[in-house]
N, C-alpha and C. Protein backbone atom coordinates (compact mmCIF):
# COMPACT_ATOMS: atom_id res chain seq x y z
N UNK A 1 145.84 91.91 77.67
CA UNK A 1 145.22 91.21 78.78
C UNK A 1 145.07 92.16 79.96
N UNK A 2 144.12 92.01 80.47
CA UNK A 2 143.39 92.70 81.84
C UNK A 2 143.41 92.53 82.96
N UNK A 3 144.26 92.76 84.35
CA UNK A 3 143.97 91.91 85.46
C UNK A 3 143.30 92.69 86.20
N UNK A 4 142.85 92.47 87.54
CA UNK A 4 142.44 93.25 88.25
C UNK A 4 143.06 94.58 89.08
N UNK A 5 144.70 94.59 88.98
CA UNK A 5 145.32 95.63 89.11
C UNK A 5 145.04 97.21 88.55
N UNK A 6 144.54 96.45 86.72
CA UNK A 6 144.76 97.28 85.98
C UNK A 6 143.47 97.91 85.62
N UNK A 7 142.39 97.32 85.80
CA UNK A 7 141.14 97.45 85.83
C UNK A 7 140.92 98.96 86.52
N UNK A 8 139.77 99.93 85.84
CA UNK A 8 139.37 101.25 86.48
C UNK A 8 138.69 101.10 87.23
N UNK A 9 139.04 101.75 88.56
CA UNK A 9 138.18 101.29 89.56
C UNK A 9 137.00 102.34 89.90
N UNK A 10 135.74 101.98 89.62
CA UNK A 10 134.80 102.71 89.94
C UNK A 10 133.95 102.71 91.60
N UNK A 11 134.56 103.40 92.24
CA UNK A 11 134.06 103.24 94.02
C UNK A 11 132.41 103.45 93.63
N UNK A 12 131.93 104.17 93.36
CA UNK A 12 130.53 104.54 93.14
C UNK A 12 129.96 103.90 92.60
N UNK A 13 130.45 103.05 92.22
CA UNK A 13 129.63 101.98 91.00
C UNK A 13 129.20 100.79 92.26
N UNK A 14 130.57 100.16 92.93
CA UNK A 14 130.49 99.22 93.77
C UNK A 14 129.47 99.57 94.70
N UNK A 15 129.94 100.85 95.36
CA UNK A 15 129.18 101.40 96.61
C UNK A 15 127.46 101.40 96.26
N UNK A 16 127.54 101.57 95.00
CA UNK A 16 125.80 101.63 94.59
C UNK A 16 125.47 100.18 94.76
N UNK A 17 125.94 98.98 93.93
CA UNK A 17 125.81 97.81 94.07
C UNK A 17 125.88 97.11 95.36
N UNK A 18 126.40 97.46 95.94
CA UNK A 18 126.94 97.04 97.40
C UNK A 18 125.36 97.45 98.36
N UNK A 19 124.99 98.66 98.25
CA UNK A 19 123.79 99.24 98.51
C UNK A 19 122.57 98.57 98.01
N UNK A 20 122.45 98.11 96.64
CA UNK A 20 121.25 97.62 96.15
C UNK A 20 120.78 96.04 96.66
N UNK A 21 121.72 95.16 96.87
CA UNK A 21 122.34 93.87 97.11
C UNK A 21 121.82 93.99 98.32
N UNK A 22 121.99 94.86 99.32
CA UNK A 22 121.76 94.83 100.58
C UNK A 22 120.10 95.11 100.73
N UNK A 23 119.98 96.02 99.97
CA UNK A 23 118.34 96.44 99.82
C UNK A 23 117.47 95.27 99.55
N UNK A 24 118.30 94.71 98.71
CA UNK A 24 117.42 93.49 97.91
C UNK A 24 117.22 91.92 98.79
N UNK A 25 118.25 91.96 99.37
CA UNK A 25 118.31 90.49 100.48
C UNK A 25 117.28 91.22 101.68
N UNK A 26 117.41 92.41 101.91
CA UNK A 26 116.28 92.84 103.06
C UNK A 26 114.82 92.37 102.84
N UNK A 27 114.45 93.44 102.00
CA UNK A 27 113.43 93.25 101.07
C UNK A 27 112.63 91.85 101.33
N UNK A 28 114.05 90.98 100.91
CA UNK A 28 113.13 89.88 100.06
C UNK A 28 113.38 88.26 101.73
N UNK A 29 114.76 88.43 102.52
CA UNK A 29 114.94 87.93 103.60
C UNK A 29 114.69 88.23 104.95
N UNK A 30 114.54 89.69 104.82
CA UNK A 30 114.61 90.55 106.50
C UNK A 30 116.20 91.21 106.47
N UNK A 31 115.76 92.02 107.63
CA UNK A 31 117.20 92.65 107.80
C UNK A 31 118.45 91.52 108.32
N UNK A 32 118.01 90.66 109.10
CA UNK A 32 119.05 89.53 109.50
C UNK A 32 119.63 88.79 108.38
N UNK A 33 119.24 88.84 107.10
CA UNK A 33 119.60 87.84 106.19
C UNK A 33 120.78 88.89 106.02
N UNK A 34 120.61 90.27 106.05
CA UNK A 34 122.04 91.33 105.13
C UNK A 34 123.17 91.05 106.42
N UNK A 35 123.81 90.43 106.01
CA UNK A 35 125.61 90.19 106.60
C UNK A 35 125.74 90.21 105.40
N UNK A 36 127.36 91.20 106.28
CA UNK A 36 128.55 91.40 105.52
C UNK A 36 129.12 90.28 104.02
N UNK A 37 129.25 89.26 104.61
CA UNK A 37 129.23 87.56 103.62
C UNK A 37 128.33 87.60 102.78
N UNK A 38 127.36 87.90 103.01
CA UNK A 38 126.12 87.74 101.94
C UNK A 38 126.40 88.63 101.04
N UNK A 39 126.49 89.99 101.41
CA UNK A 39 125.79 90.81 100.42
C UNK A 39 127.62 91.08 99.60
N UNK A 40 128.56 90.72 99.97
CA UNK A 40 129.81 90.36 99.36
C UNK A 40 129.52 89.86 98.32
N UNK A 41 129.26 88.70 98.72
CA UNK A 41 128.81 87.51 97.75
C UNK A 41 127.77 87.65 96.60
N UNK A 42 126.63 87.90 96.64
CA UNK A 42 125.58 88.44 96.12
C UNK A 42 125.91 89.54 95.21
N UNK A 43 126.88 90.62 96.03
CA UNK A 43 127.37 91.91 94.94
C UNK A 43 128.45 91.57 94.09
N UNK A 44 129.07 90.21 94.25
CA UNK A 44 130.50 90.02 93.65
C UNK A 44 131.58 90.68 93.59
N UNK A 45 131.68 90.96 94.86
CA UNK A 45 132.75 91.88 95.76
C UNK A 45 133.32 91.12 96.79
N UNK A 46 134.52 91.42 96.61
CA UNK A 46 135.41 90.62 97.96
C UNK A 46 134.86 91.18 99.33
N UNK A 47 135.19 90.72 100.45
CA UNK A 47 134.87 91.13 101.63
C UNK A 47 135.66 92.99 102.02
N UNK A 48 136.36 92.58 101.30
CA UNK A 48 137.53 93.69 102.17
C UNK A 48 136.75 94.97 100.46
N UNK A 49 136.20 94.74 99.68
CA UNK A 49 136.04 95.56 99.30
C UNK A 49 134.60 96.44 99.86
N UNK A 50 133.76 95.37 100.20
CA UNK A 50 132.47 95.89 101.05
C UNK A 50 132.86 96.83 102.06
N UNK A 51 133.97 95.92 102.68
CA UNK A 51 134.72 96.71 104.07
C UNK A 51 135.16 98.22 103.96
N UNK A 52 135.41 98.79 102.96
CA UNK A 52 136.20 99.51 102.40
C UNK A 52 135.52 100.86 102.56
N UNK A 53 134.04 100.21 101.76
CA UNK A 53 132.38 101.20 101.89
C UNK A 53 132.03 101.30 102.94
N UNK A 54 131.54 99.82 103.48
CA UNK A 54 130.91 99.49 104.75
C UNK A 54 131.69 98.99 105.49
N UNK A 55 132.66 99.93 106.90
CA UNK A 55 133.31 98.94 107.80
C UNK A 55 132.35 98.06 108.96
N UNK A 56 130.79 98.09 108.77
CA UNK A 56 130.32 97.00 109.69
C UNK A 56 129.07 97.31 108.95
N UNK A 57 128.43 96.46 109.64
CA UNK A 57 126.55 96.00 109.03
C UNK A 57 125.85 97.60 109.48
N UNK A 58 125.95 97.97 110.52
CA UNK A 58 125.60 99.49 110.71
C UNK A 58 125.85 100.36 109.98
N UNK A 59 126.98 100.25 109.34
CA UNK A 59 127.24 101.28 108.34
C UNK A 59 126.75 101.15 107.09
N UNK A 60 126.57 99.66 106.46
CA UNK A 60 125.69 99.48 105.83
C UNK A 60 124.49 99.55 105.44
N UNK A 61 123.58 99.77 106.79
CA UNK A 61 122.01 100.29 107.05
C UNK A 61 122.08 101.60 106.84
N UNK A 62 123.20 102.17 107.84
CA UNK A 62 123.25 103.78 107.42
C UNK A 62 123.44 104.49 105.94
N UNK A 63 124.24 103.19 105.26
CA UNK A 63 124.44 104.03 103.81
C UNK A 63 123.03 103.64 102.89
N UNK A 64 122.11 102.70 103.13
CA UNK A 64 120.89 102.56 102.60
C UNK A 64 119.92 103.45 103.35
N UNK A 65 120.23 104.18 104.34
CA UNK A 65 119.09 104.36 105.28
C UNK A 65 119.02 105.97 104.29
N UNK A 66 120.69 106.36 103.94
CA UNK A 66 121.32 108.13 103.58
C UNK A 66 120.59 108.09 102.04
N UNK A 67 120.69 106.63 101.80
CA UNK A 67 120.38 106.91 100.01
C UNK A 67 118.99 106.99 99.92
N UNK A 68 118.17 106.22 100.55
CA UNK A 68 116.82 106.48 100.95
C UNK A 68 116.19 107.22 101.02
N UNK A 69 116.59 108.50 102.20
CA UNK A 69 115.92 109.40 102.97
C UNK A 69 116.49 110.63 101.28
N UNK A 70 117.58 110.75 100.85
CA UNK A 70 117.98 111.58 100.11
C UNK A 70 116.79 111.98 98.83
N UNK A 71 116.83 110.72 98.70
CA UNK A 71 115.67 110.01 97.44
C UNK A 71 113.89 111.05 97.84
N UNK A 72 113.96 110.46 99.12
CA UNK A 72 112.83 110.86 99.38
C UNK A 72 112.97 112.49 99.64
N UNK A 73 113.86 113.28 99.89
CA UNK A 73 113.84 114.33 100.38
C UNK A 73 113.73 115.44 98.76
N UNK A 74 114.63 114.72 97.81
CA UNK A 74 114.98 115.47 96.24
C UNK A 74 113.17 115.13 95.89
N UNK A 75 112.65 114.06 96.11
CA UNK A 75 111.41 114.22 95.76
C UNK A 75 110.23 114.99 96.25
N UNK A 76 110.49 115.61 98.01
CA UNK A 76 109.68 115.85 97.99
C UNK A 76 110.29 117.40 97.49
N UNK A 77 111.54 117.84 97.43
CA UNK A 77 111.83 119.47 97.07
C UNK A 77 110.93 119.39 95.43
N UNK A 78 111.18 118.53 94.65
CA UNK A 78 110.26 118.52 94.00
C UNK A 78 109.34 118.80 93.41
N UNK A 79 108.61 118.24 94.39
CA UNK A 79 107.06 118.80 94.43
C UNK A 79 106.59 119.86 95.00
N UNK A 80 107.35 120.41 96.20
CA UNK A 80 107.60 121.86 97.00
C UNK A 80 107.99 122.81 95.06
N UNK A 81 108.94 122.39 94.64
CA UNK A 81 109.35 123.54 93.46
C UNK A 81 107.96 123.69 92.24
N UNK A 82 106.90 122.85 92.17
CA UNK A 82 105.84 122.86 91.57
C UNK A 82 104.45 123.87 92.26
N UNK A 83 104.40 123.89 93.62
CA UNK A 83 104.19 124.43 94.53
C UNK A 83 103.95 125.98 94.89
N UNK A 84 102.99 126.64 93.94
CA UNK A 84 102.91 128.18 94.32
C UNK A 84 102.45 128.77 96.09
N UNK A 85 101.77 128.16 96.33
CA UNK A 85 101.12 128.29 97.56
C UNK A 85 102.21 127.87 98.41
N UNK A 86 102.29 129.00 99.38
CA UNK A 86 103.23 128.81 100.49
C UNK A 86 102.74 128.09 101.72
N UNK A 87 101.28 127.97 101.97
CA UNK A 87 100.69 127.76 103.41
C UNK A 87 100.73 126.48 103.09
N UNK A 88 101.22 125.37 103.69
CA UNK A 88 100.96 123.85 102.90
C UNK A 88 102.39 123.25 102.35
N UNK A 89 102.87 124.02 101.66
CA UNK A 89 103.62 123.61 100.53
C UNK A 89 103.96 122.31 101.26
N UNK A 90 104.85 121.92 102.50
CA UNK A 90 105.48 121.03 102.18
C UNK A 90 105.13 119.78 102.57
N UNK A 91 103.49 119.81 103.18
CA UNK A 91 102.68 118.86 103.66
C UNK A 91 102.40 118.20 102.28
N UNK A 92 101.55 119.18 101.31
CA UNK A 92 101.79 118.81 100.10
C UNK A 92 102.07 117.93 99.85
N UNK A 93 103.20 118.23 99.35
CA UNK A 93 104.91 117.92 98.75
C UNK A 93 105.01 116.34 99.68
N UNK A 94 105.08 116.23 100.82
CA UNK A 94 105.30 115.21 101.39
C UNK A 94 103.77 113.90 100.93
N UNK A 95 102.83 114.30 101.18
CA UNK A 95 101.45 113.60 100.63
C UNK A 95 101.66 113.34 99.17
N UNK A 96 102.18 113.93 98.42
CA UNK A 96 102.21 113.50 97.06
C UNK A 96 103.36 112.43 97.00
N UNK A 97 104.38 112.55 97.47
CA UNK A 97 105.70 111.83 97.84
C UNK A 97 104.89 110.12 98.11
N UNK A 98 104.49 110.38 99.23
CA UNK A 98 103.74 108.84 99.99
C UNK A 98 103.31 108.30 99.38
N UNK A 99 102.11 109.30 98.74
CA UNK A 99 100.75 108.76 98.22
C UNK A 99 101.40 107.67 96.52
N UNK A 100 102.90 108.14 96.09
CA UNK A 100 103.34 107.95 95.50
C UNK A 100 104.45 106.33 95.40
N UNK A 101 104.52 105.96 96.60
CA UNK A 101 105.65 105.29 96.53
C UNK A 101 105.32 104.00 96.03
N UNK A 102 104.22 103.80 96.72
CA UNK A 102 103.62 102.20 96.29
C UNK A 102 103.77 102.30 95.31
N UNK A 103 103.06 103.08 93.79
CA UNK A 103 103.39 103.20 92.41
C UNK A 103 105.41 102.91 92.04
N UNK A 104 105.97 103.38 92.75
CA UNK A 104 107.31 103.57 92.51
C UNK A 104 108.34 102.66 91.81
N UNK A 105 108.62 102.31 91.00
CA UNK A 105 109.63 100.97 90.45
C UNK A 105 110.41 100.85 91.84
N UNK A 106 110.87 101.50 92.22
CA UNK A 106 111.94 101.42 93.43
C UNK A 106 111.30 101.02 95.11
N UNK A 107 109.67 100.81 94.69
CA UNK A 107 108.68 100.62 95.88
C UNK A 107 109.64 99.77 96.79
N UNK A 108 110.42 99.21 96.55
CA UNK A 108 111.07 97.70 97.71
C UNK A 108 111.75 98.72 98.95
N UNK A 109 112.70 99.51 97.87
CA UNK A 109 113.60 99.98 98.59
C UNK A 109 112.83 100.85 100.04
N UNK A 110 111.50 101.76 99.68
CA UNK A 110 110.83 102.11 100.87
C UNK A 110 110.56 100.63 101.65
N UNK A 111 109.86 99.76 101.07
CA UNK A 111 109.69 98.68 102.31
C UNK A 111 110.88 98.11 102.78
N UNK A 112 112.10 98.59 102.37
CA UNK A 112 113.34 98.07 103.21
C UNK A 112 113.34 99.23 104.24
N UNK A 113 113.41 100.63 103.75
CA UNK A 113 113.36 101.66 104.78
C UNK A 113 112.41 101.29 105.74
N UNK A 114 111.69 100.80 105.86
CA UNK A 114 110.35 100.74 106.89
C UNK A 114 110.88 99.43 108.06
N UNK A 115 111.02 98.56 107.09
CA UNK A 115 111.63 97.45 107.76
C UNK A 115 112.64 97.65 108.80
N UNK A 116 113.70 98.62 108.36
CA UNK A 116 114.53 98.91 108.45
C UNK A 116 114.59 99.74 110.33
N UNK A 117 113.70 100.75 109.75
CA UNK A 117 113.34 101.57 110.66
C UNK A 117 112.88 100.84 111.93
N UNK A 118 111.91 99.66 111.46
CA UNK A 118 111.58 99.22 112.74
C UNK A 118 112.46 98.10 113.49
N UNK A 119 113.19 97.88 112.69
CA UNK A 119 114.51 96.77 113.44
C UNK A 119 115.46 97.30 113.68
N UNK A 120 116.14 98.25 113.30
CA UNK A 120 117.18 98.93 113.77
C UNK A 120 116.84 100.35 114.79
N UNK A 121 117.10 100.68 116.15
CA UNK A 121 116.39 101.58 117.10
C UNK A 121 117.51 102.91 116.51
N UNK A 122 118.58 102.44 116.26
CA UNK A 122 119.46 103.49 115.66
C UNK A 122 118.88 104.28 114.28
N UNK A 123 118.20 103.76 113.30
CA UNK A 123 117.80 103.74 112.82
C UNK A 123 116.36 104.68 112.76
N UNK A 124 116.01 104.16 113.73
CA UNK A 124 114.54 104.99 114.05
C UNK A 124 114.64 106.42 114.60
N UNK A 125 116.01 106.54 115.48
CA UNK A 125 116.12 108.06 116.07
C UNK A 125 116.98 108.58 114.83
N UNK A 126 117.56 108.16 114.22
CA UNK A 126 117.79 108.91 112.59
C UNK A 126 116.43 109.54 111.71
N UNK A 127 115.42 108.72 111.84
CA UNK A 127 114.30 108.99 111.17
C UNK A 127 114.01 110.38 112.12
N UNK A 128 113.67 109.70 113.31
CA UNK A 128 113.02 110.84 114.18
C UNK A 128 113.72 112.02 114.11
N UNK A 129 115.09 112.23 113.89
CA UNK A 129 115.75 113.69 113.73
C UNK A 129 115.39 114.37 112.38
N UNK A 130 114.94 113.29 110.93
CA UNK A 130 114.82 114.13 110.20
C UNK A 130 113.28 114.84 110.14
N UNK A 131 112.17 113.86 110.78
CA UNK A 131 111.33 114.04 110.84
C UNK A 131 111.05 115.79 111.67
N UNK A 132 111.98 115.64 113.01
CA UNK A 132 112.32 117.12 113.51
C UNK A 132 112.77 117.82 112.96
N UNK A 133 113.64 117.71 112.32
CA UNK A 133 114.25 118.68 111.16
C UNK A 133 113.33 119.51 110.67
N UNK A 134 112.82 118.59 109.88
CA UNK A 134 112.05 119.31 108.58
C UNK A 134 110.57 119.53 109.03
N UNK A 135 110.20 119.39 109.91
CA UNK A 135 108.94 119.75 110.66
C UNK A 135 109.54 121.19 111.27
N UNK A 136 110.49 121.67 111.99
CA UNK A 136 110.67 122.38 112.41
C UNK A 136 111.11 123.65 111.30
N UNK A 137 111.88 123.26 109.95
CA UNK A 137 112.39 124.03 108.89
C UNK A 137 111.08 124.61 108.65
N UNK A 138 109.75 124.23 108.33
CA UNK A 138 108.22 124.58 107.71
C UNK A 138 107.39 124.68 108.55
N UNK A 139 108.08 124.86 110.04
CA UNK A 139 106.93 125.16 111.17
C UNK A 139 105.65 126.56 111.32
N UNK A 140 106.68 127.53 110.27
CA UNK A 140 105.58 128.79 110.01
C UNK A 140 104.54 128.26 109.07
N UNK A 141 105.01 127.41 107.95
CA UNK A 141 103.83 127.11 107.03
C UNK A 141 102.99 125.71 107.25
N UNK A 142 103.65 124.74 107.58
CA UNK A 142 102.69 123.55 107.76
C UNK A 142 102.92 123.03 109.48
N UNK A 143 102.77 124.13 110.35
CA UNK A 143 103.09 123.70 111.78
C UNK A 143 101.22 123.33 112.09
N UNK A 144 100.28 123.73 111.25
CA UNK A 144 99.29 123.78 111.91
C UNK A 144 98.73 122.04 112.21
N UNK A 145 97.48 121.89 113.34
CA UNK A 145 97.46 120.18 113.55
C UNK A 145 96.47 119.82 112.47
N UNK A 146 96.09 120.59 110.89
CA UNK A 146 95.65 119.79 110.33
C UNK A 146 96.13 119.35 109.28
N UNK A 147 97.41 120.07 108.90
CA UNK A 147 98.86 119.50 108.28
C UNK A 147 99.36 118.60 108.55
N UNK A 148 99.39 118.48 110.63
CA UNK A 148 100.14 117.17 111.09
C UNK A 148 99.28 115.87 111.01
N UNK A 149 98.20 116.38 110.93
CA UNK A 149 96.89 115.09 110.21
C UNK A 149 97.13 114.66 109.28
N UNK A 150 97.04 115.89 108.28
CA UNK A 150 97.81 115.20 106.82
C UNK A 150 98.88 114.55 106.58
N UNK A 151 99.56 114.31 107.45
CA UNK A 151 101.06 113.60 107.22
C UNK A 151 101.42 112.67 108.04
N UNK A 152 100.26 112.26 109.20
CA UNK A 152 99.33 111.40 109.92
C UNK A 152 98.88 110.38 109.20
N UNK A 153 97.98 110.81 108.51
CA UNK A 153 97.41 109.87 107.46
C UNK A 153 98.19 109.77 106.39
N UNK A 154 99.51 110.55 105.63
CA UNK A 154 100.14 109.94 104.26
C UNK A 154 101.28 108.99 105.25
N UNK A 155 101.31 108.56 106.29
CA UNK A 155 102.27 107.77 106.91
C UNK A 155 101.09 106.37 107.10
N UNK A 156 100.06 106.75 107.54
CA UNK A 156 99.46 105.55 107.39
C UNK A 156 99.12 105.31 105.96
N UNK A 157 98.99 105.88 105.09
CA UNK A 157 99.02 104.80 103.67
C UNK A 157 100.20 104.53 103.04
N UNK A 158 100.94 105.08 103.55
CA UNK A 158 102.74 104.18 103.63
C UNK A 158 102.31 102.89 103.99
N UNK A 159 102.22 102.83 105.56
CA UNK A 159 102.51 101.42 105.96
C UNK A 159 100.90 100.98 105.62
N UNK A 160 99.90 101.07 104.91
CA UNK A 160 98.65 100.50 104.40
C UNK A 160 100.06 99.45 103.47
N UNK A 161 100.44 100.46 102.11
CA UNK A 161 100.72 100.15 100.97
C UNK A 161 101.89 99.16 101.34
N UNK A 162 102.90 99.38 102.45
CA UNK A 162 104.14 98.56 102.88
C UNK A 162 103.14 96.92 103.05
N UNK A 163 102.04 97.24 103.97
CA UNK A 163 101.89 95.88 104.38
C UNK A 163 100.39 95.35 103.21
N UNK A 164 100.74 95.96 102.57
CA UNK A 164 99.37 95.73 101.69
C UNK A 164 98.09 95.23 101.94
N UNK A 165 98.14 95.97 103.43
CA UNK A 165 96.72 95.60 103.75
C UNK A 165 95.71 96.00 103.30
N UNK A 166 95.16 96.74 102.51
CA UNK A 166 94.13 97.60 101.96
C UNK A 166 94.56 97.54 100.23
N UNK A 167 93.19 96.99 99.59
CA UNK A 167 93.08 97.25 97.98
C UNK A 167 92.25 98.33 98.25
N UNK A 168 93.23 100.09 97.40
CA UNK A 168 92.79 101.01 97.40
C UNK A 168 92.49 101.32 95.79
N UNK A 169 91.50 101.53 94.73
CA UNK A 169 91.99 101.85 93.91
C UNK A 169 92.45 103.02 93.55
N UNK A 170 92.81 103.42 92.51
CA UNK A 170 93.48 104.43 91.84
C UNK A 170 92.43 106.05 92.16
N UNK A 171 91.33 105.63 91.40
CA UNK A 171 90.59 106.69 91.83
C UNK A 171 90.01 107.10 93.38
N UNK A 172 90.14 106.33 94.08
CA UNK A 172 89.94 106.45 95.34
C UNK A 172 91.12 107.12 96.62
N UNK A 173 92.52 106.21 95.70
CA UNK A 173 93.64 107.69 96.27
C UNK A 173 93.61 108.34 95.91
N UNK A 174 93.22 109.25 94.60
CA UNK A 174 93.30 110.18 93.93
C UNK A 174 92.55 111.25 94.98
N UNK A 175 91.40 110.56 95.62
CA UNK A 175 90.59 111.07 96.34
C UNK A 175 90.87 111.89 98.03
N UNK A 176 91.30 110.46 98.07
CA UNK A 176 92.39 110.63 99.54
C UNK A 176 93.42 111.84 99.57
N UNK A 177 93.95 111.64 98.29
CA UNK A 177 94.90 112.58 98.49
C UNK A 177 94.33 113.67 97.90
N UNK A 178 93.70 114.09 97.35
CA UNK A 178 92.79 115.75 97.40
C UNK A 178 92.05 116.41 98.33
N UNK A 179 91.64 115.31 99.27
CA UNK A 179 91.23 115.70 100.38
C UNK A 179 92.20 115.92 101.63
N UNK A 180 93.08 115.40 101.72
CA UNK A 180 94.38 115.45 102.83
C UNK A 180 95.12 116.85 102.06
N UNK A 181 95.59 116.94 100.95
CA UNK A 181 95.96 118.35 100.31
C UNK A 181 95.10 119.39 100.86
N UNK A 182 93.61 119.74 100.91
CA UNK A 182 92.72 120.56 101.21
C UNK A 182 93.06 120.83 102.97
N UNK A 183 93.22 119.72 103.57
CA UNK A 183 93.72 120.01 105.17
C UNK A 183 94.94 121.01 104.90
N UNK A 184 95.99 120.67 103.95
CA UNK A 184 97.33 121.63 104.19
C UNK A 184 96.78 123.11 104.40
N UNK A 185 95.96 123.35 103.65
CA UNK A 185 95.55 124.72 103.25
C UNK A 185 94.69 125.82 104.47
N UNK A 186 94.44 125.02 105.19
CA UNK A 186 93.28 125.85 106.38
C UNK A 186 94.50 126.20 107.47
């Protein structure tokens, strides 16, 4: 017989669940629906074990906000490692990323990031530092303003695709995004 004493405890397992649960009540309620209680409940985790991961709802956004941005960052190195051309590369890399997410099985989790971003202000100057970051890391190769166009416009077909305002088809991004690629390059 098995109790919960004896049970292997997998932190990473919870912490992922604990994370998805939270993603998923966003998603599908808003950010106000994710309390602590809920997403306990929902993950089938005691309180004090959420607590454990997440000692408050902030830390909770922050650990969806880290798994997020990570996601997006391994994807766009990615496409940077496919990438012969140095002038561009990571405008690229980022346009293929975007142009990509709507397609994504995991598409929610960006419209929680977005959501996210715009309800939490903490949140948003997190974005804004990585956005400085890594604008500033590729400032010799994609500092020019028709790179920052290009990534201008793969942010507006983010939030096109977030708020699904626009039926784009397939061949028509295909389009979009060969032509926003061609800006990296000048």
């Amino acid at each position: 017989m098995t109790n919960a004493y004896q049970r292997k405890k997998q932190p990473e397992r919870v912490r992922q669940q604990l994370l998805d649960v939270a993603a998923r009540l966003s998603f599908e309620q808003g950010i106000a629906a994710v309390t602590l209680e809920r997403v306990s409940q929902a993950a089938g985790v005691s309180k004090g074990g959420l607590l454990h991961h997440f000692p408050n709802k902030l830390a909770l956004l922050d650990g969806l906000f880290d798994e997020l941005v990570a996601r997006f960052d391994r994807a766009i190195e990615a496409a940077m490692a496919g990438d012969e051309v140095e002038q561009g590369r990571f405008t690229r890399a980022y346009l293929t990323v975007c142009f990509a997410l709507d397609a994504e099985e995991e598409g929610q989790g960006w419209q929680v990031l977005a959501i996210a971003l715009l309800a939490e202000p903490h949140l948003k100057a997190r974005w804004r530092e990585w956005v400085e970051r890594r604008s500033a890391e590729f400032a010799t190769t994609d500092g020019s303003p028709d790179c920052l166009l290009a990534r201008f416009a793969a942010d507006g077909i983010w939030l096109a695709d977030l708020l699904q305002s626009h039926d784009i088809d397939a061949s028509t991004r295909a389009v979009l995004l060969q032509k926003l690629k061609t800006l990296s390059l000048q």
